[in-house]
PDB file of N, CA and C in Angstrom:
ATOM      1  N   UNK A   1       0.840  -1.169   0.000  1.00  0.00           N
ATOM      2  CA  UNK A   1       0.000   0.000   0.000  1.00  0.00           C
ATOM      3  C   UNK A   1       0.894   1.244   0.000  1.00  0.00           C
ATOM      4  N   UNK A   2       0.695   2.301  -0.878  1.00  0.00           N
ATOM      5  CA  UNK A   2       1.548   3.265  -0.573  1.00  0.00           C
ATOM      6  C   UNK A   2       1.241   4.128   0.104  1.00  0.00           C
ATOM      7  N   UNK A   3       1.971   5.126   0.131  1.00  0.00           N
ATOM      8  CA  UNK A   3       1.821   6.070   1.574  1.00  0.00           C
ATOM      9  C   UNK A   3       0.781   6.706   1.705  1.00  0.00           C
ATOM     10  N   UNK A   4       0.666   7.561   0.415  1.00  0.00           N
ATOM     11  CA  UNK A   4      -0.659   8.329   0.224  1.00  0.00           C
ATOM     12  C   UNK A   4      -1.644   7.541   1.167  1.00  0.00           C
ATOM     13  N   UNK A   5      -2.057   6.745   0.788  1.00  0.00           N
ATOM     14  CA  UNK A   5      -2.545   5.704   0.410  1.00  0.00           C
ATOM     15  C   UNK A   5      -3.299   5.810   2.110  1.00  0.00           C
ATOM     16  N   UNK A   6      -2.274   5.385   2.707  1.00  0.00           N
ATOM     17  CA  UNK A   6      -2.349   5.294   4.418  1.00  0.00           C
ATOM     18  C   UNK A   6      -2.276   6.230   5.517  1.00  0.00           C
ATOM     19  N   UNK A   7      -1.867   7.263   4.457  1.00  0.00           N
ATOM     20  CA  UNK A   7      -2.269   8.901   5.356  1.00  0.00           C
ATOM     21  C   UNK A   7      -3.871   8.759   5.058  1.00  0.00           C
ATOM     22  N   UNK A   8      -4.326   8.481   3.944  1.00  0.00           N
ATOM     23  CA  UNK A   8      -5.653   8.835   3.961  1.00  0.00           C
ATOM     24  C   UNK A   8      -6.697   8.142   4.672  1.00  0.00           C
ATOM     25  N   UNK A   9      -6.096   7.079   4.873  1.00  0.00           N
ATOM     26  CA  UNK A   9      -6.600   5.589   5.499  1.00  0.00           C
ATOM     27  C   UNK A   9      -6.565   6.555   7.123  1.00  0.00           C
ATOM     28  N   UNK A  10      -5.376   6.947   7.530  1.00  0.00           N
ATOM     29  CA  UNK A  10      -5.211   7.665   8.978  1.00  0.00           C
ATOM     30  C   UNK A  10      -6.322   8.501   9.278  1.00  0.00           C
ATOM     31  N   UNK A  11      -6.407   9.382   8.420  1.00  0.00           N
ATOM     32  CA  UNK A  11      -7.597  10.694   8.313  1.00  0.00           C
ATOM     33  C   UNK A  11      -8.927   9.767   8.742  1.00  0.00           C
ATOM     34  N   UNK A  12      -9.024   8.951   7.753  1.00  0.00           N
ATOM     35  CA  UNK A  12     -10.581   8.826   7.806  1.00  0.00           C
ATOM     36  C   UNK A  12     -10.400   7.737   9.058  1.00  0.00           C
ATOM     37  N   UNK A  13      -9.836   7.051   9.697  1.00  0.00           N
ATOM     38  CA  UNK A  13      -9.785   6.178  10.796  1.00  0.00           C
ATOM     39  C   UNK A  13     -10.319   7.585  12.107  1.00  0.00           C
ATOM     40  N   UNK A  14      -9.101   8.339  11.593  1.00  0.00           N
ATOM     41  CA  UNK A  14      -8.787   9.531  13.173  1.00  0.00           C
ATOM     42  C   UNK A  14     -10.724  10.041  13.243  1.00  0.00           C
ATOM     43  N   UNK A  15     -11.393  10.619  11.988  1.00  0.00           N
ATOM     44  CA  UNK A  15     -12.612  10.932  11.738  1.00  0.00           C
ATOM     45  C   UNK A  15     -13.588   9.914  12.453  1.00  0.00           C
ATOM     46  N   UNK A  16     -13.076   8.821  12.008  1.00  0.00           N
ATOM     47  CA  UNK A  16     -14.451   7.981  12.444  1.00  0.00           C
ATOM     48  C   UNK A  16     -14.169   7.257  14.224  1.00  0.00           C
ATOM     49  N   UNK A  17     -13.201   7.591  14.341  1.00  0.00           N
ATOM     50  CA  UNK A  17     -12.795   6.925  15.865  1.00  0.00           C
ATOM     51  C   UNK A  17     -13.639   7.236  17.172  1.00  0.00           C
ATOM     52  N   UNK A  18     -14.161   6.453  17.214  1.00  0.00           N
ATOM     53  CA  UNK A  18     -15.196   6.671  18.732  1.00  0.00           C
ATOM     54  C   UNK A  18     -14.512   7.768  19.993  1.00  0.00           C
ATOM     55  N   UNK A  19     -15.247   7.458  21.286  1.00  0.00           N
ATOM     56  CA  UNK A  19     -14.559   8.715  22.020  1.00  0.00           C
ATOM     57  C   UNK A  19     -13.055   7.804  22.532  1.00  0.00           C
ATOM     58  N   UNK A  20     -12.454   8.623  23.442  1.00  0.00           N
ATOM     59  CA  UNK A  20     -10.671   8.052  23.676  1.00  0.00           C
ATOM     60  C   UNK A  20     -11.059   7.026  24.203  1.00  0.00           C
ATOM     61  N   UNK A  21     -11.806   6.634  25.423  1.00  0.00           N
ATOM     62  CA  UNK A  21     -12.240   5.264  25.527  1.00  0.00           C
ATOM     63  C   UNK A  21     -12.063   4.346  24.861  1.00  0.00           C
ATOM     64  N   UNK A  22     -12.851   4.616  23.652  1.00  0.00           N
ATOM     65  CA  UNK A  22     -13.597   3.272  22.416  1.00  0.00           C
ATOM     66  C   UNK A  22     -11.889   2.946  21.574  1.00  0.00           C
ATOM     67  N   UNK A  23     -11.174   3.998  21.360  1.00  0.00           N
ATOM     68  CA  UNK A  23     -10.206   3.973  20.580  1.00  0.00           C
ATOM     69  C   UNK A  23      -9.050   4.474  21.059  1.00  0.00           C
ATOM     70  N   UNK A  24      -7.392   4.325  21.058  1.00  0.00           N
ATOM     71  CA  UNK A  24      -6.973   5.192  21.187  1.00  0.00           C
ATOM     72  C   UNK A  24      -5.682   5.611  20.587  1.00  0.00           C
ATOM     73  N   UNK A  25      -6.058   5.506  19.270  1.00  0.00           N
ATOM     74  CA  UNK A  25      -5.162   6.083  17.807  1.00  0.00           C
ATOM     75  C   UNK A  25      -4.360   7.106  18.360  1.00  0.00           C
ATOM     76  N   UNK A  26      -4.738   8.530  19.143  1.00  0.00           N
ATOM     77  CA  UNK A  26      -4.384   9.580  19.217  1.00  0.00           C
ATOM     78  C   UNK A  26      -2.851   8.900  20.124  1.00  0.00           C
ATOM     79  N   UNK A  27      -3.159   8.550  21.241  1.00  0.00           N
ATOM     80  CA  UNK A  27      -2.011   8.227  22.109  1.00  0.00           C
ATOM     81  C   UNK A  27      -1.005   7.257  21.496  1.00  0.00           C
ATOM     82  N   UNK A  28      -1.356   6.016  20.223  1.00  0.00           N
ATOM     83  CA  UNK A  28      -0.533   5.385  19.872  1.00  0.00           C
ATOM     84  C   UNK A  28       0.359   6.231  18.772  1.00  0.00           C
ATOM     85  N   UNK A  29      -0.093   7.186  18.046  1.00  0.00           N
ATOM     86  CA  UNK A  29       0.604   8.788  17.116  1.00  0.00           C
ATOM     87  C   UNK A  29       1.265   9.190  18.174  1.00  0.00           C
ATOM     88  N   UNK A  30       0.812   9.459  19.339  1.00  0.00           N
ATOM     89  CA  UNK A  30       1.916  10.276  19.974  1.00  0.00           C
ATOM     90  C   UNK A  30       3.425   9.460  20.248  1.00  0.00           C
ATOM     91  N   UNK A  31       2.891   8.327  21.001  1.00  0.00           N
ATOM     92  CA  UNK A  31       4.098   7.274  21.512  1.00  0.00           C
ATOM     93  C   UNK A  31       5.268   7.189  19.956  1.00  0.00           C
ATOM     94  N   UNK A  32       4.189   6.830  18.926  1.00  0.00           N
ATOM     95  CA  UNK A  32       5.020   7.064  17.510  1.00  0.00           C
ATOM     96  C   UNK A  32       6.271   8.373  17.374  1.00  0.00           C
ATOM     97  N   UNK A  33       5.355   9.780  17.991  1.00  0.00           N
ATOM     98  CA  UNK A  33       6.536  10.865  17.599  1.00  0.00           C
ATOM     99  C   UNK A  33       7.235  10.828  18.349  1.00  0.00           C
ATOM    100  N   UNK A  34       6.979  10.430  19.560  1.00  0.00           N
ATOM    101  CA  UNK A  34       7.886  10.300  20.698  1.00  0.00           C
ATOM    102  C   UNK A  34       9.151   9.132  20.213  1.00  0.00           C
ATOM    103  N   UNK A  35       8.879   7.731  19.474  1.00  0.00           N
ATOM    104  CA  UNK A  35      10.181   7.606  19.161  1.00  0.00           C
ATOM    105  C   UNK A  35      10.851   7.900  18.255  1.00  0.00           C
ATOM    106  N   UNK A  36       9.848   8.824  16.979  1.00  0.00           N
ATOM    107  CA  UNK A  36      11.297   8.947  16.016  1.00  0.00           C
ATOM    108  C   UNK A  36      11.851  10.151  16.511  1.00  0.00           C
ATOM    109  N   UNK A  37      11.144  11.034  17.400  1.00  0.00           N
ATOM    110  CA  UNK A  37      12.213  12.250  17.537  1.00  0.00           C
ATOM    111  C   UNK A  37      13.381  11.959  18.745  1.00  0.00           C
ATOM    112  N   UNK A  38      13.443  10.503  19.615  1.00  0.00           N
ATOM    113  CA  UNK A  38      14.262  10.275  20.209  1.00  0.00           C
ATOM    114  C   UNK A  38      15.738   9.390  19.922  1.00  0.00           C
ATOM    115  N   UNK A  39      15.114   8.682  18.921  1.00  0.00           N
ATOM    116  CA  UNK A  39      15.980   7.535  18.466  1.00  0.00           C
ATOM    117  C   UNK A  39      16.501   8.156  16.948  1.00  0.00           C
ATOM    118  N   UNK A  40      18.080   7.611  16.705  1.00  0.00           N
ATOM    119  CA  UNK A  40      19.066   7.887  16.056  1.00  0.00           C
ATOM    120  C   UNK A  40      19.116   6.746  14.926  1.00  0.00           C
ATOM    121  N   UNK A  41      18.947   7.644  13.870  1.00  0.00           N
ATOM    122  CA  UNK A  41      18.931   6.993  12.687  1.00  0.00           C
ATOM    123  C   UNK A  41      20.411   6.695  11.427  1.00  0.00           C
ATOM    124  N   UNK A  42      21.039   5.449  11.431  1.00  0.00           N
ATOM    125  CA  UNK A  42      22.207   5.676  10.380  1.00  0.00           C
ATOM    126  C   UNK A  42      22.088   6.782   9.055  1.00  0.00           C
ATOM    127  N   UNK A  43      20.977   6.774   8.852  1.00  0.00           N
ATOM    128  CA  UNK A  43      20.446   7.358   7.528  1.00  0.00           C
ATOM    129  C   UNK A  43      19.182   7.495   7.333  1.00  0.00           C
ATOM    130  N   UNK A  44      18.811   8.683   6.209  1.00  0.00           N
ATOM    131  CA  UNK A  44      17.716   8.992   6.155  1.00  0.00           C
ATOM    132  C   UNK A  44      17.344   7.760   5.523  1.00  0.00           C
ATOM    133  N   UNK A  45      17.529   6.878   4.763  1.00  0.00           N
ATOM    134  CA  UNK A  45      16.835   5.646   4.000  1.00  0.00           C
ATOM    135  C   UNK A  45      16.097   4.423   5.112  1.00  0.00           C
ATOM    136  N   UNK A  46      17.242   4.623   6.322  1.00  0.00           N
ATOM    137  CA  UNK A  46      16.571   3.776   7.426  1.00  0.00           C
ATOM    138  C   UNK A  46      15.355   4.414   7.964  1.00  0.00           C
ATOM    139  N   UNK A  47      15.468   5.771   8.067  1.00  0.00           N
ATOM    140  CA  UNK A  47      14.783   6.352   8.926  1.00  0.00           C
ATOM    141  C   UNK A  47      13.591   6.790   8.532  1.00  0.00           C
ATOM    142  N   UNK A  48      13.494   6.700   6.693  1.00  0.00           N
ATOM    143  CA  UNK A  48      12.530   6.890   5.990  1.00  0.00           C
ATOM    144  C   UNK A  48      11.616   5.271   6.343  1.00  0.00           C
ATOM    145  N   UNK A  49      12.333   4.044   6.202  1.00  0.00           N
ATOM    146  CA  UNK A  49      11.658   3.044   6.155  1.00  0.00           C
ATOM    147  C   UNK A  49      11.269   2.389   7.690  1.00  0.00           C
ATOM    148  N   UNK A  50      11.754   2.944   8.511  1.00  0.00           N
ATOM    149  CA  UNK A  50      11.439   3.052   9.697  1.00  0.00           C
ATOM    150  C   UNK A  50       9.860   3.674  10.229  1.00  0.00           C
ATOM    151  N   UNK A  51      10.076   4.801   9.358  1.00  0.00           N
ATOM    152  CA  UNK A  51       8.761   5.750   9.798  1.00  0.00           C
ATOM    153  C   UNK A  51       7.267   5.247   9.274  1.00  0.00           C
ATOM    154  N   UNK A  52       7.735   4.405   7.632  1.00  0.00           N
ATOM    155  CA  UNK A  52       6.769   3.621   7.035  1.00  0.00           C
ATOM    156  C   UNK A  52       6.438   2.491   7.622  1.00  0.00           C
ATOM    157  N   UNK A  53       7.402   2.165   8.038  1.00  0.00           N
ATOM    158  CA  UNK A  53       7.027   0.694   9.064  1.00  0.00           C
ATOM    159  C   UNK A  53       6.066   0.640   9.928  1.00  0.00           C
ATOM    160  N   UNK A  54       6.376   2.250  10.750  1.00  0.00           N
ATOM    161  CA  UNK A  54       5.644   2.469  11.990  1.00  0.00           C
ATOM    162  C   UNK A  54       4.120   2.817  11.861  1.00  0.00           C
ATOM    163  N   UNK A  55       4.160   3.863  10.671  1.00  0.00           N
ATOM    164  CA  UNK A  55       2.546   3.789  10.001  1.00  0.00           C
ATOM    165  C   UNK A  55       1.937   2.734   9.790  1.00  0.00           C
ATOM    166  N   UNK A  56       2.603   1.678   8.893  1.00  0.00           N
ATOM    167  CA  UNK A  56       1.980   1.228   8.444  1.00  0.00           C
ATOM    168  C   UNK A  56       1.388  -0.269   9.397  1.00  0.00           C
ATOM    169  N   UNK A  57       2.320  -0.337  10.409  1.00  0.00           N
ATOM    170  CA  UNK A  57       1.883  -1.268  11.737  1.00  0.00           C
ATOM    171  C   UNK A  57       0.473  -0.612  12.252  1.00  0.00           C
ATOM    172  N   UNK A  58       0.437   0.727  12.598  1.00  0.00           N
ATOM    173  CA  UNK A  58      -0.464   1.415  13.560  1.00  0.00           C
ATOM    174  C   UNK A  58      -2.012   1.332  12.387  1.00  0.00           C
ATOM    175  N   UNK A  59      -1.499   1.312  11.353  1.00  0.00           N
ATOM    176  CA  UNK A  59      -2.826   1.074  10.011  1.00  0.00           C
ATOM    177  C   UNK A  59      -3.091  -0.096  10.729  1.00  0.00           C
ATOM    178  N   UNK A  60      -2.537  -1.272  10.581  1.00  0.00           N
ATOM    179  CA  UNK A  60      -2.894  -2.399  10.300  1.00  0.00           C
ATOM    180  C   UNK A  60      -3.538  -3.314  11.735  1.00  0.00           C
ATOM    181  N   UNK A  61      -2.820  -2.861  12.607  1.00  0.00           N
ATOM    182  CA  UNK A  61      -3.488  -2.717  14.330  1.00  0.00           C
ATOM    183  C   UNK A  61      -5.103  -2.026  14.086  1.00  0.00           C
ATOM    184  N   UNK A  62      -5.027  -0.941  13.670  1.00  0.00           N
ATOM    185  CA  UNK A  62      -6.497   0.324  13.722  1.00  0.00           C
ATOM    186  C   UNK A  62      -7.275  -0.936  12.870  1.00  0.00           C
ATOM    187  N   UNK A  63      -7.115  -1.028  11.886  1.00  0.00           N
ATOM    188  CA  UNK A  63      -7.933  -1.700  10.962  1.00  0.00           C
ATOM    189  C   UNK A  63      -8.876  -2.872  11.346  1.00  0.00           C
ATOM    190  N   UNK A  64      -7.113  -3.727  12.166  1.00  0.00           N
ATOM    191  CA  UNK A  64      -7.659  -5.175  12.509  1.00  0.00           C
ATOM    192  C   UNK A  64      -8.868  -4.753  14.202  1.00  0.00           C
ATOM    193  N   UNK A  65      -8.888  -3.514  14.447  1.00  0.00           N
ATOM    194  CA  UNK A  65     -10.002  -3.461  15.471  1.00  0.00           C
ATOM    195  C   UNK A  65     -11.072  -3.152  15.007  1.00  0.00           C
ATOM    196  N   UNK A  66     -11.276  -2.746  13.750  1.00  0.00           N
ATOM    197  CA  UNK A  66     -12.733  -2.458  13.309  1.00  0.00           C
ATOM    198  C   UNK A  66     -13.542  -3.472  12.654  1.00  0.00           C
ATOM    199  N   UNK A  67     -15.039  -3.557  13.293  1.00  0.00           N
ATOM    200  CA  UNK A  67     -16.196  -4.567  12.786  1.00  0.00           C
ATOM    201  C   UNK A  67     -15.676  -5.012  11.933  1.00  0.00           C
TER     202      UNK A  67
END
């Protein structure tokens, strides 16, 4: 899936997400910025496929909780 692809997938998840209770996307994004702005990357190529990784886990978690 490409990126586009899963930003848009993000949007409409973040839109339709019940209250913080029911869901809690917002806090698993944060824990996300919290590690790439802590952790040290060899290179931007790691750090690019790193960041896709991390999206694209938190997609696939969100997803696998919905009906």
């Amino acid at each position: 899936m490409e990126l586009q692809e899963q930003i848009k997938q993000i949007k409409r998840l973040l839109v339709e997400q019940g209250t913080p209770a029911e869901n809690n996307i917002i806090d698993e994004l944060s824990d996300i910025l919290k590690t790439w702005e802590t952790k040290d990357y060899p290179s931007a190529e790691v750090r690019y496929e790193a960041y896709y990784r991390d999206i694209q886990n938190l997609v696939n978690r969100t997803l696998k909780k919905q009906p």
